[in-house]
PDB file of N, CA and C in Angstrom:
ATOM      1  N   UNK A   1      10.685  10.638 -12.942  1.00  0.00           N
ATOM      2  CA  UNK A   1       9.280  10.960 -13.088  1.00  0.00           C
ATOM      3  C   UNK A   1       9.125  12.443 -12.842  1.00  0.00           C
ATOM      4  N   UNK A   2       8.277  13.374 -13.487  1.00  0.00           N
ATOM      5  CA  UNK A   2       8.200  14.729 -13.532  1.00  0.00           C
ATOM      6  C   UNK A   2       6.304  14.675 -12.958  1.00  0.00           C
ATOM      7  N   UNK A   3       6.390  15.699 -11.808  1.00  0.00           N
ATOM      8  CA  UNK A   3       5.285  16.073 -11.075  1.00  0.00           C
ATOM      9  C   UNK A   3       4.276  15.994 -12.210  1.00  0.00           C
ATOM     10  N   UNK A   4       2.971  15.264 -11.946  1.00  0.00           N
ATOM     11  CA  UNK A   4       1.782  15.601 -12.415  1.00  0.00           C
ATOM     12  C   UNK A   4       1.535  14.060 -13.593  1.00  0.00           C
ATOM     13  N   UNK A   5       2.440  13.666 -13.690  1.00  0.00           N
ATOM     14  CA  UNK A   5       2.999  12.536 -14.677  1.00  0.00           C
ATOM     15  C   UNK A   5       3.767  11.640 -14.450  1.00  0.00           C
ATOM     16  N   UNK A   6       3.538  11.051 -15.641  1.00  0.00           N
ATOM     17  CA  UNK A   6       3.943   9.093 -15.496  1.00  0.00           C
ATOM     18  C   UNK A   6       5.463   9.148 -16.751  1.00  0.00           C
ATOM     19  N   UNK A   7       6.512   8.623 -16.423  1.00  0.00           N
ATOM     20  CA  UNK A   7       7.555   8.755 -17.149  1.00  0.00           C
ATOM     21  C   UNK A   7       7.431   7.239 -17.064  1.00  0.00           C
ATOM     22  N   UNK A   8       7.537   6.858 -18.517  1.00  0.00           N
ATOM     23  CA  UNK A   8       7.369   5.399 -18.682  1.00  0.00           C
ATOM     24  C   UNK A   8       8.295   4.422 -19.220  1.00  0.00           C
ATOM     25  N   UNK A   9       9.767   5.256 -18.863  1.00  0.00           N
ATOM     26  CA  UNK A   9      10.461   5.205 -18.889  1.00  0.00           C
ATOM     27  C   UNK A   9      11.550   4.941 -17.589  1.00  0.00           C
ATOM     28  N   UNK A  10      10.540   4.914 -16.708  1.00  0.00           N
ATOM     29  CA  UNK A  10      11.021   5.389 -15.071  1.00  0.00           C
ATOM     30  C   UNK A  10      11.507   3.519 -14.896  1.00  0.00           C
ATOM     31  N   UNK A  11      12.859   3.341 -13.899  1.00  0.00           N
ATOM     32  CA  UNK A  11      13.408   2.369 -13.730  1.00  0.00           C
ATOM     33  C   UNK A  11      12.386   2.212 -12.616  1.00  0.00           C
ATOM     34  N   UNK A  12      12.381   0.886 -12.095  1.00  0.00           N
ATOM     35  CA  UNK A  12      11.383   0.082 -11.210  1.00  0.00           C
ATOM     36  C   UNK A  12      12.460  -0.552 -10.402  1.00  0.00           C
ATOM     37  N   UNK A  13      12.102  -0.219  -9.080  1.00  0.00           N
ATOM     38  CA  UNK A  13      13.043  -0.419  -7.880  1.00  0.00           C
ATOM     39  C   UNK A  13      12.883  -2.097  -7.846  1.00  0.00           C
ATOM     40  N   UNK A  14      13.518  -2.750  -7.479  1.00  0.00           N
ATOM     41  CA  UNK A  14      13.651  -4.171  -7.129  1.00  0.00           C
ATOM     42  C   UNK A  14      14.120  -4.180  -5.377  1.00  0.00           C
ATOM     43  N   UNK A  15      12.794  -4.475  -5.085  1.00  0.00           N
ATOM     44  CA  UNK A  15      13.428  -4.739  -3.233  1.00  0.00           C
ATOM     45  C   UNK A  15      13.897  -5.439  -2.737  1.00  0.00           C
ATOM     46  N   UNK A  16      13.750  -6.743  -3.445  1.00  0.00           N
ATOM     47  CA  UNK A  16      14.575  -8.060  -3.610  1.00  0.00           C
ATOM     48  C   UNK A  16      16.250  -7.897  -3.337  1.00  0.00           C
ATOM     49  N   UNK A  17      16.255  -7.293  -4.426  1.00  0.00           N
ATOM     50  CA  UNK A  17      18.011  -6.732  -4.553  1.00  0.00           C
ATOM     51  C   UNK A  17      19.099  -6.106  -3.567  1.00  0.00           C
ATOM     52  N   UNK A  18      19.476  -6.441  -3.149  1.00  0.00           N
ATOM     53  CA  UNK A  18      20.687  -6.594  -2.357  1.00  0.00           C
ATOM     54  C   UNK A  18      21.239  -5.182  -2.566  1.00  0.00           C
ATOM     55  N   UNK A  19      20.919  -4.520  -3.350  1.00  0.00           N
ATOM     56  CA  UNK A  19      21.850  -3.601  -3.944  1.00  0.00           C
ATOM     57  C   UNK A  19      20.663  -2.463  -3.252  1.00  0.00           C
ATOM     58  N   UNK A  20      19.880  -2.186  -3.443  1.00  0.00           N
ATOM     59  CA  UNK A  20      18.840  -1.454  -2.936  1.00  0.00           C
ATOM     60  C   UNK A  20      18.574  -0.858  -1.184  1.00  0.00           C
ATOM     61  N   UNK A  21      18.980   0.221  -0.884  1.00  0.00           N
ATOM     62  CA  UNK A  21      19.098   0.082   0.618  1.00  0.00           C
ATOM     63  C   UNK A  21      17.421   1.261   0.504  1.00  0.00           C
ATOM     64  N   UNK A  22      16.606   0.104   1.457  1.00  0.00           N
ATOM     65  CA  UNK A  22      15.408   0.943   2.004  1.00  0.00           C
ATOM     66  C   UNK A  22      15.689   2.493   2.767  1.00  0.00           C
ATOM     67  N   UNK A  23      16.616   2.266   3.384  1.00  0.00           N
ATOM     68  CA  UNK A  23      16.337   3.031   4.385  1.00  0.00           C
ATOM     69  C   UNK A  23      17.234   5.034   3.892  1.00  0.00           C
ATOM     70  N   UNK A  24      17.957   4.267   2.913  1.00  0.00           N
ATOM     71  CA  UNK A  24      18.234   6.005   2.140  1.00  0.00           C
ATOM     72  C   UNK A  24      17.529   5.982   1.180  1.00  0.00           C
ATOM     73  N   UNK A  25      17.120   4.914   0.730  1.00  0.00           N
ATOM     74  CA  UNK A  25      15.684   5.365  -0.557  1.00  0.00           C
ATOM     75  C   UNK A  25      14.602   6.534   0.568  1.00  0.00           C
ATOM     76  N   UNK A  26      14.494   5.957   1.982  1.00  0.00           N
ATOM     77  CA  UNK A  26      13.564   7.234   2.617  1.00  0.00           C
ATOM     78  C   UNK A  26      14.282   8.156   3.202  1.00  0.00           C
ATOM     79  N   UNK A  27      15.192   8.235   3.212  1.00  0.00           N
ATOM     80  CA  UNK A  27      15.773   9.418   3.531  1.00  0.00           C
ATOM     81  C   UNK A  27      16.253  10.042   2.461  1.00  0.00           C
ATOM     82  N   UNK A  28      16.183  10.018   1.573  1.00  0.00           N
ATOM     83  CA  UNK A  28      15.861  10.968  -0.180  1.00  0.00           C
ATOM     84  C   UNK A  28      14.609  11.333  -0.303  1.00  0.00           C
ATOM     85  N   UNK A  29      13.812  10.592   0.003  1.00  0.00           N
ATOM     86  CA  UNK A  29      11.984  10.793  -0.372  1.00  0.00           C
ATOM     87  C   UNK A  29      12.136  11.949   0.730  1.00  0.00           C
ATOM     88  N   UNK A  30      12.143  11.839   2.251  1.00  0.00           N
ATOM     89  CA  UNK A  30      12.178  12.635   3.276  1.00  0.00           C
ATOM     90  C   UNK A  30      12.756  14.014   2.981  1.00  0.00           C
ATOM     91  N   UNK A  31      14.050  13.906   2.513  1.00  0.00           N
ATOM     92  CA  UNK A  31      14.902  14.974   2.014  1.00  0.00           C
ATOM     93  C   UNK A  31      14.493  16.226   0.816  1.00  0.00           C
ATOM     94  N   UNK A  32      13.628  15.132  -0.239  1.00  0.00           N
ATOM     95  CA  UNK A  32      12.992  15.616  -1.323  1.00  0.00           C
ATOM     96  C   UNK A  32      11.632  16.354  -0.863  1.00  0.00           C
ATOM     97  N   UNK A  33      11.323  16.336   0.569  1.00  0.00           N
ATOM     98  CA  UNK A  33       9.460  16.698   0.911  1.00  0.00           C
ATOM     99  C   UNK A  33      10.168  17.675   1.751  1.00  0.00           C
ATOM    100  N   UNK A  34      11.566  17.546   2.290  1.00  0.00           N
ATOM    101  CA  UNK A  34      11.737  18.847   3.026  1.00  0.00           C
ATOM    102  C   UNK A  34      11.567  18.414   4.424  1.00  0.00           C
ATOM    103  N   UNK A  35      11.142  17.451   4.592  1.00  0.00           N
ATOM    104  CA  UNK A  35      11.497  16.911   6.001  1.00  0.00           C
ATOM    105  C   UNK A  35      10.067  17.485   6.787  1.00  0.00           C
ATOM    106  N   UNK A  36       9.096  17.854   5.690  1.00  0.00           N
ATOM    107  CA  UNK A  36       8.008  17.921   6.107  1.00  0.00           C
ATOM    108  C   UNK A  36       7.132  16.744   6.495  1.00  0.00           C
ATOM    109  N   UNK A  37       5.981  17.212   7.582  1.00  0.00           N
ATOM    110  CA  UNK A  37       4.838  15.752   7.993  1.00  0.00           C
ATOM    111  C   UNK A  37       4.148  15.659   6.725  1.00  0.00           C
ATOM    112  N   UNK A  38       3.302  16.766   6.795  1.00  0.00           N
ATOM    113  CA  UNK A  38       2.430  17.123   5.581  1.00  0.00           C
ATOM    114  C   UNK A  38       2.774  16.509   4.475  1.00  0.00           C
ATOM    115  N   UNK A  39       4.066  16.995   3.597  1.00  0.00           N
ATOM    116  CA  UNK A  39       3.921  16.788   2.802  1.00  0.00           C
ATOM    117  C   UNK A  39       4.653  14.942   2.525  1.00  0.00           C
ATOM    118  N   UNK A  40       5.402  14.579   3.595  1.00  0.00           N
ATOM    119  CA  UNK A  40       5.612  13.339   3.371  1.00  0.00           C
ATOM    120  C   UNK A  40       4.471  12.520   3.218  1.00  0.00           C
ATOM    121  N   UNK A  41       3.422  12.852   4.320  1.00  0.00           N
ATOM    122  CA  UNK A  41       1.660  12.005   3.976  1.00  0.00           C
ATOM    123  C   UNK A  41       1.378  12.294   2.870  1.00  0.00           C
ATOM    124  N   UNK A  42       1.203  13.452   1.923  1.00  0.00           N
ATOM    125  CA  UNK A  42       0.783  13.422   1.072  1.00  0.00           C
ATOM    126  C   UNK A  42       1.515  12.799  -0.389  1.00  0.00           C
ATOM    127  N   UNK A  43       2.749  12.002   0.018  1.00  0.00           N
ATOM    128  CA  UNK A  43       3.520  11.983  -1.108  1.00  0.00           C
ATOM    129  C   UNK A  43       3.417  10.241  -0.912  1.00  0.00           C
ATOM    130  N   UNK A  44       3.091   9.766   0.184  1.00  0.00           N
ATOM    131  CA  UNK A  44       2.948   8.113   0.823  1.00  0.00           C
ATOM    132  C   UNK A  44       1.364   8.333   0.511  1.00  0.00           C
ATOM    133  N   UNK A  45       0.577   9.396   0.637  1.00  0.00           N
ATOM    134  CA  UNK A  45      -0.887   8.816   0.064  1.00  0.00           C
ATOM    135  C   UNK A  45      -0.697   8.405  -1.288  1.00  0.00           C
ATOM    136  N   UNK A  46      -0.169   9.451  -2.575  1.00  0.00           N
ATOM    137  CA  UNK A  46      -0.421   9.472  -3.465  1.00  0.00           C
ATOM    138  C   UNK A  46       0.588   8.541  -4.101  1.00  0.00           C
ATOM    139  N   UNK A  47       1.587   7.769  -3.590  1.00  0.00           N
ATOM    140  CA  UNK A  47       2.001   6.508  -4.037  1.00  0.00           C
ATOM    141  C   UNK A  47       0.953   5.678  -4.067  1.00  0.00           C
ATOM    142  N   UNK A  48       0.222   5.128  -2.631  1.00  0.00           N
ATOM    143  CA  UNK A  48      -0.461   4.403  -3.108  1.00  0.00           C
ATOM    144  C   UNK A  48      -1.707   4.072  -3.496  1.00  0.00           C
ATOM    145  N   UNK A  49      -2.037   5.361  -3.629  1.00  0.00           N
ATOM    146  CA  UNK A  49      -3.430   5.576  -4.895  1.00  0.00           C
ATOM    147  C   UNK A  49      -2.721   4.929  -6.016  1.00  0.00           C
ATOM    148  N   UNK A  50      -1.266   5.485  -6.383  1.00  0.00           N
ATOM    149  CA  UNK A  50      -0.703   5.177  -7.677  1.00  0.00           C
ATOM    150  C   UNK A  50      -0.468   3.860  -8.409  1.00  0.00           C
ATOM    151  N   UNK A  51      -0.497   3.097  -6.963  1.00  0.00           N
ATOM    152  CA  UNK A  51      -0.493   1.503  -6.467  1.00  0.00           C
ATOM    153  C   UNK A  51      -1.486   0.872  -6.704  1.00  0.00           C
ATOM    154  N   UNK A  52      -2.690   1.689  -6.785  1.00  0.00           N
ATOM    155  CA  UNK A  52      -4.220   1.104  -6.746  1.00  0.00           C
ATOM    156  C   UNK A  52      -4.448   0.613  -5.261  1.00  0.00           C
ATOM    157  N   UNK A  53      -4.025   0.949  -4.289  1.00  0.00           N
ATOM    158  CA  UNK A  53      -4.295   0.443  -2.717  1.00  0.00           C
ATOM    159  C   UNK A  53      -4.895   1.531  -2.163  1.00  0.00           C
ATOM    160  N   UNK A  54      -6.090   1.592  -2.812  1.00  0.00           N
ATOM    161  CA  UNK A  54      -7.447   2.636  -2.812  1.00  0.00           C
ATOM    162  C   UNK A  54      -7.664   1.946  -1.210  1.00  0.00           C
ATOM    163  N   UNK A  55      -7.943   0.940  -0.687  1.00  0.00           N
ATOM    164  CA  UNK A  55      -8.783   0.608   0.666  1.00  0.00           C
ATOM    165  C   UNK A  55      -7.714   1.241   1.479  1.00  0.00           C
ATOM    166  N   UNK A  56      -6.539   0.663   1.232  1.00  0.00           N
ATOM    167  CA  UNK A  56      -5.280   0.972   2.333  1.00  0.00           C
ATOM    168  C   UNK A  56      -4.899   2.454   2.479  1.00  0.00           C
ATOM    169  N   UNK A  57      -5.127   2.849   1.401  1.00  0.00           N
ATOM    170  CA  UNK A  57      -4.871   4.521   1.611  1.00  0.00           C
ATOM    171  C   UNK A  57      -6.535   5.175   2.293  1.00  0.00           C
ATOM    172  N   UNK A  58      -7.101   4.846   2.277  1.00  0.00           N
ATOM    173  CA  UNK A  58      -8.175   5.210   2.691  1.00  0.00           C
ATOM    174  C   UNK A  58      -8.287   4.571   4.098  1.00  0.00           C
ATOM    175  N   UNK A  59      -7.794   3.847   4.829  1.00  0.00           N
ATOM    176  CA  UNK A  59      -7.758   3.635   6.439  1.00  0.00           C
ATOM    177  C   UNK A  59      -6.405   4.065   6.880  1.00  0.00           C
ATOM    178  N   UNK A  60      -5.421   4.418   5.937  1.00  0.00           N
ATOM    179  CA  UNK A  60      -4.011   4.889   6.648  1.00  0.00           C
ATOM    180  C   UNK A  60      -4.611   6.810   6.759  1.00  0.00           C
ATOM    181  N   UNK A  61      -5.408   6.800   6.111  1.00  0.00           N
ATOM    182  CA  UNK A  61      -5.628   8.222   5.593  1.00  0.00           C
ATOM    183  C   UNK A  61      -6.502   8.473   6.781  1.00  0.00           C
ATOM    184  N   UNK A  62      -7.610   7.946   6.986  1.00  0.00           N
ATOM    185  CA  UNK A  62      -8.655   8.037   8.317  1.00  0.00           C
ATOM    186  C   UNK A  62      -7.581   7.976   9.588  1.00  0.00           C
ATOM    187  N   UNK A  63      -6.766   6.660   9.654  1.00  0.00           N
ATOM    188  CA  UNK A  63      -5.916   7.148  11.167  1.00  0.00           C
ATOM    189  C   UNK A  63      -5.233   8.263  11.244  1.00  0.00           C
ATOM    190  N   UNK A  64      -4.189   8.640  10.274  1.00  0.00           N
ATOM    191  CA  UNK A  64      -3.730   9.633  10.411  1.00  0.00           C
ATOM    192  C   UNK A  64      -4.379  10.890  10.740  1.00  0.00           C
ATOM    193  N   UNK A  65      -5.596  11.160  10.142  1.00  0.00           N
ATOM    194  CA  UNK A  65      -6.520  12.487  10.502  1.00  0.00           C
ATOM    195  C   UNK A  65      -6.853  12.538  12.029  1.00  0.00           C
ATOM    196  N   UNK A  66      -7.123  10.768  12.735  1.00  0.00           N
ATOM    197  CA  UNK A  66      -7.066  10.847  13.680  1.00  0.00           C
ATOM    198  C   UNK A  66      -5.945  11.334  14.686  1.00  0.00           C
ATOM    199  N   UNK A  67      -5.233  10.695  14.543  1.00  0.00           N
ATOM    200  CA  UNK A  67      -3.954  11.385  15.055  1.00  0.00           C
ATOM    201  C   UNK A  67      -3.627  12.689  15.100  1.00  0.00           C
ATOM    202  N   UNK A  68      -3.903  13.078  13.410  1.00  0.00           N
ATOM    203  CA  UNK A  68      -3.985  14.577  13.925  1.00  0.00           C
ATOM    204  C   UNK A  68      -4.728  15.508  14.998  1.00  0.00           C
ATOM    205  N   UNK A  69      -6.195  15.013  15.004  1.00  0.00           N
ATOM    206  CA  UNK A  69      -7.237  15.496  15.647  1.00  0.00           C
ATOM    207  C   UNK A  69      -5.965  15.346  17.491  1.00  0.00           C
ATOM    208  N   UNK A  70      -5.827  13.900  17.501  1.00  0.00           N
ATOM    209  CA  UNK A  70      -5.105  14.288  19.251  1.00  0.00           C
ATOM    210  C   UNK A  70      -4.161  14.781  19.932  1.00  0.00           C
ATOM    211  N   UNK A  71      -3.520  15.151  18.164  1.00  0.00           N
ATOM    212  CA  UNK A  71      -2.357  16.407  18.767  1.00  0.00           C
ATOM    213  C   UNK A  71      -2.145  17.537  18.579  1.00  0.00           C
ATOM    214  N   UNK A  72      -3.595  18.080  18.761  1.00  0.00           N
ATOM    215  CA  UNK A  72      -4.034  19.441  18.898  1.00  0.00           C
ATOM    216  C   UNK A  72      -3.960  20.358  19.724  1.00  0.00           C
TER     217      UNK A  72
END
């Protein structure tokens, strides 16, 4: 998938699959943001806008701001 766009062509992860390890799929995503906070939130918001989980991103989005606010 290329920034800004939908490659519709893009393979679709199967989590099911045995073959699939969660946990270096996020440590590539992590790796790919730079090991930034920022920009990892902003790359886990805009999945799941992409998802259509408009409510869920919108209360993960409110705590997190909170959080930010208490570690000021």
């Amino acid at each position: 998938m290329t920034a800004g766009g939908n490659d519709m062509n893009q393979e679709i992860i199967n989590f099911e699959d045995d073959e699939i390890d969660v946990e270096e799929l996020g440590s590539d995503i992590a790796k790919q943001c730079g090991w930034g906070r920022e920009t990892l939130m902003d790359v886990f918001f805009a999945a799941l806008t992409d998802a259509n989980h408009h409510t869920l991103r919108s209360r993960l989005e409110d705590a997190y701001n909170n959080y930010l606010e208490e570690i000021k």
